[in-house]
N, C-alpha and C. Protein backbone atom coordinates (compact mmCIF):
# COMPACT_ATOMS: atom_id res chain seq x y z
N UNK A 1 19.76 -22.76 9.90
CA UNK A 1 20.49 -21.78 9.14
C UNK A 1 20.37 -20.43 9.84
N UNK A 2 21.09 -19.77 10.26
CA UNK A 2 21.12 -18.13 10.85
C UNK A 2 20.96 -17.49 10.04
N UNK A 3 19.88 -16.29 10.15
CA UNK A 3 19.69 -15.56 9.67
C UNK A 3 20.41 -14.38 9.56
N UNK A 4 20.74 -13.77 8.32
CA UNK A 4 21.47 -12.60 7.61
C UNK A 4 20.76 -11.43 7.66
N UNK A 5 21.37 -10.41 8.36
CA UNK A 5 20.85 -9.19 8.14
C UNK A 5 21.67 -8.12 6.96
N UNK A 6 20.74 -7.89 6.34
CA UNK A 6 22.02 -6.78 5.46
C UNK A 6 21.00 -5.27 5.19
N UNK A 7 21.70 -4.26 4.92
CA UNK A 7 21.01 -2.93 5.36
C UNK A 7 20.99 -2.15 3.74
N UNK A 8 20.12 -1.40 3.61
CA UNK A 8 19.67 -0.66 2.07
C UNK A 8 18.98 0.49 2.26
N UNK A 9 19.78 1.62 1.87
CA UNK A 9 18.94 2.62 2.03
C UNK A 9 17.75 3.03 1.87
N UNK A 10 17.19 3.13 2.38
CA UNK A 10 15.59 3.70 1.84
C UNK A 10 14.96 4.03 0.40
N UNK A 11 16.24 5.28 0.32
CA UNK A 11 16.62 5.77 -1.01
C UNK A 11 16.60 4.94 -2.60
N UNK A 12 17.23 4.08 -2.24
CA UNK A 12 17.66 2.90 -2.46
C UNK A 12 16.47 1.88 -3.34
N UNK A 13 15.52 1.59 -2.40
CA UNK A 13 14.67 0.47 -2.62
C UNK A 13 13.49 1.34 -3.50
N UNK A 14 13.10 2.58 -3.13
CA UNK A 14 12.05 3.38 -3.58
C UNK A 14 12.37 3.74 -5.26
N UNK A 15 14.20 3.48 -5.40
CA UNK A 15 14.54 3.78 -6.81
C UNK A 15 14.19 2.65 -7.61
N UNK A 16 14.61 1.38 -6.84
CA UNK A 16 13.97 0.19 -7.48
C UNK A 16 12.69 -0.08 -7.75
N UNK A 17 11.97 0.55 -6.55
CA UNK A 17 10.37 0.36 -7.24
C UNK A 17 9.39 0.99 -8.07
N UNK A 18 10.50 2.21 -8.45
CA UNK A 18 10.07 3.30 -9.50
C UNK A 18 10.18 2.52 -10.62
N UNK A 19 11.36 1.65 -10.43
CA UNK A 19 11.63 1.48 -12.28
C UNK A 19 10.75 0.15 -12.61
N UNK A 20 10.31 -0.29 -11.13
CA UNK A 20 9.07 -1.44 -11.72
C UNK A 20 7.83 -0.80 -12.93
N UNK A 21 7.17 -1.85 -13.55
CA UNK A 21 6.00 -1.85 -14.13
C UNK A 21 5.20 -1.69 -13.43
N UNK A 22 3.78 -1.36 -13.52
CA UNK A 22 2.20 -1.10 -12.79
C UNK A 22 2.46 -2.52 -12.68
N UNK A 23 2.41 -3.74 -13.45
CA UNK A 23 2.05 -4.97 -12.58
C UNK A 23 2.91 -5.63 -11.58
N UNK A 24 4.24 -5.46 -11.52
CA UNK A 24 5.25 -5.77 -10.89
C UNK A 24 4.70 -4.36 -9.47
N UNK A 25 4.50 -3.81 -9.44
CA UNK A 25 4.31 -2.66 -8.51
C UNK A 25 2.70 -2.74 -7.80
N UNK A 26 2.08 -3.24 -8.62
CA UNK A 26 1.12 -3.59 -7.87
C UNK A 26 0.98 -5.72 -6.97
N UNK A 27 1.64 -6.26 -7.66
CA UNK A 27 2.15 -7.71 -6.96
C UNK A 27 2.52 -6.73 -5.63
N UNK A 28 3.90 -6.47 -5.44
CA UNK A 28 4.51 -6.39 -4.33
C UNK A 28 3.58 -5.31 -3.31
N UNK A 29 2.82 -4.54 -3.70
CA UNK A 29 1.96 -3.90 -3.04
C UNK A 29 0.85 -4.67 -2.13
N UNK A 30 0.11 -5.45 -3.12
CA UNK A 30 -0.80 -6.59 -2.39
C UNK A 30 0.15 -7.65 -1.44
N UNK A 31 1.05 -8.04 -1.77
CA UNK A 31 2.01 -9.03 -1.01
C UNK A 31 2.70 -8.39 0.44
N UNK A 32 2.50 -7.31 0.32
CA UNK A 32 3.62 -6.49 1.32
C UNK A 32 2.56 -6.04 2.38
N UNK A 33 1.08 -5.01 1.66
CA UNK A 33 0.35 -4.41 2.49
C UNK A 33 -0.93 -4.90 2.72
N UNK A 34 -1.33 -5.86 1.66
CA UNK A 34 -3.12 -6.33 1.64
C UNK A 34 -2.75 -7.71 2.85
N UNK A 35 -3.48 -7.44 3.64
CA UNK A 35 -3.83 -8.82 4.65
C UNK A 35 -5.40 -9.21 4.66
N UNK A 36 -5.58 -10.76 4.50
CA UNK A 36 -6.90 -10.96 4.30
C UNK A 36 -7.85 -10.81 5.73
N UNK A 37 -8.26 -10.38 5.55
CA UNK A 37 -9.15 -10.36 7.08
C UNK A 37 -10.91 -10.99 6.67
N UNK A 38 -10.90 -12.12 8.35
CA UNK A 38 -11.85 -13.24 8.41
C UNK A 38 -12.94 -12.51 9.36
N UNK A 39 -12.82 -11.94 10.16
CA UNK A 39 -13.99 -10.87 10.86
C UNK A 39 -14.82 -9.90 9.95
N UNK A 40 -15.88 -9.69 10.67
CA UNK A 40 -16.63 -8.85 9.94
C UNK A 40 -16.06 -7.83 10.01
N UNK A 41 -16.82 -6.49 9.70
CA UNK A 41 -16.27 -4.72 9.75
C UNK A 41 -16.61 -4.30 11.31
N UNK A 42 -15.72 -3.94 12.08
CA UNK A 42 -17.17 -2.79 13.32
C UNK A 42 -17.18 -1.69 12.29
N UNK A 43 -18.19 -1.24 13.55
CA UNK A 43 -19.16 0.32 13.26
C UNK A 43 -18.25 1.07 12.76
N UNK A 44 -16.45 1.10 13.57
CA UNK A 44 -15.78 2.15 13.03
C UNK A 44 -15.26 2.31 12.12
N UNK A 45 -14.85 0.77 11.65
CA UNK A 45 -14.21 0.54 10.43
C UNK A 45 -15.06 0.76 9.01
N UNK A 46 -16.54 0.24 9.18
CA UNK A 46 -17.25 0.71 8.23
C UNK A 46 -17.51 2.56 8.40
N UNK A 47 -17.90 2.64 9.25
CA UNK A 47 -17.47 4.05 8.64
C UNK A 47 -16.44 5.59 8.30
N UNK A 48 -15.27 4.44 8.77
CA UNK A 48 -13.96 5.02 8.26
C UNK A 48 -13.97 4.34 6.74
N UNK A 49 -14.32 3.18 5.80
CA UNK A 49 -14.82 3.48 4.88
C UNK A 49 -15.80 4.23 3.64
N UNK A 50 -16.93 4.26 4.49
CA UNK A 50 -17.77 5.40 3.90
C UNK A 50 -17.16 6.47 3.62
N UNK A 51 -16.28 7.30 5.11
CA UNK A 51 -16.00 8.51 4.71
C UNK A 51 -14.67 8.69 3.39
N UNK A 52 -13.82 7.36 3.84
CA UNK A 52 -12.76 7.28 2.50
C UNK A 52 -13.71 7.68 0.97
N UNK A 53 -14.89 6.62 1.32
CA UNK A 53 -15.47 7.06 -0.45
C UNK A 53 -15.74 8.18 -0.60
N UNK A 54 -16.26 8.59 0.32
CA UNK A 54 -16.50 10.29 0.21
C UNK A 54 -15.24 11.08 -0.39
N UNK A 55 -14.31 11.19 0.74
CA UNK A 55 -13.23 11.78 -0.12
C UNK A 55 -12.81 11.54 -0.89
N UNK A 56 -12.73 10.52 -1.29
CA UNK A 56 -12.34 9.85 -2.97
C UNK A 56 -13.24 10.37 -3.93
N UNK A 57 -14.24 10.40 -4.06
CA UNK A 57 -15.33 10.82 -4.89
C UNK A 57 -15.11 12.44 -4.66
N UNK A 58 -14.67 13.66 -3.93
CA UNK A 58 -14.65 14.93 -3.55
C UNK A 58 -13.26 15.15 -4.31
N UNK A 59 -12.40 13.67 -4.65
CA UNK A 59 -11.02 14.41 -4.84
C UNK A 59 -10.21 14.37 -3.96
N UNK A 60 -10.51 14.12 -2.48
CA UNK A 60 -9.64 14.70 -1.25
C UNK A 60 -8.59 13.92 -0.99
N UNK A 61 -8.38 13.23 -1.78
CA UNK A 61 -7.23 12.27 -1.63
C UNK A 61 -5.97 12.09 -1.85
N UNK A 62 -4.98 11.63 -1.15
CA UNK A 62 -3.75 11.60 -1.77
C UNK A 62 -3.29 10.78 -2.61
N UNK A 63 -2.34 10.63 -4.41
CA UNK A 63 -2.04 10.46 -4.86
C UNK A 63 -0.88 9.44 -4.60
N UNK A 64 -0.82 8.07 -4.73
CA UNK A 64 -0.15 7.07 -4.38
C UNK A 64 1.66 7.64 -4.97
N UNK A 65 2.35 7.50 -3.97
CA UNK A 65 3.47 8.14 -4.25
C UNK A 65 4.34 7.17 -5.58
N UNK A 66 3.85 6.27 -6.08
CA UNK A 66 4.56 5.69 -6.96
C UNK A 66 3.96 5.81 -8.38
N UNK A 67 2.89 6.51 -8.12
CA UNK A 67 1.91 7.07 -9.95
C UNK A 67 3.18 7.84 -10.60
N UNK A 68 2.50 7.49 -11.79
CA UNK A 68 3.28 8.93 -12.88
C UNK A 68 2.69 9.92 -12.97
């Protein structure tokens, strides 16, 4: 079967995912961006976590563009 390309504005899709629910909005979030990973952490990755908690706990964070 060949595959179909068809085109949607940006605009477009971000209006659709506004008018989702928190659970419908969080499905397609995990489905789209969470990948399971089978390796451990390196050094950098754990502590590019640490410092995330930090700023999270300080506040320093940015606000997921699809909150109310």
């Amino acid at each position: 079967m060949p595959i179909k390309t068809i085109e949607i504005p940006i605009k477009t899709i971000i209006n659709i995912l506004k008018d989702l629910d928190d659970k419908a909005k969080a499905e397609i979030f995990e489905k789209v961006f969470i990948e399971e990973e089978v390796e451990s952490l390196s050094k950098g990755e754990k502590g590019a976590i640490i410092r995330a908690e930090q700023e999270f706990k300080k506040g320093a964070t940015v606000k997921w563009p699809f909150g109310k």
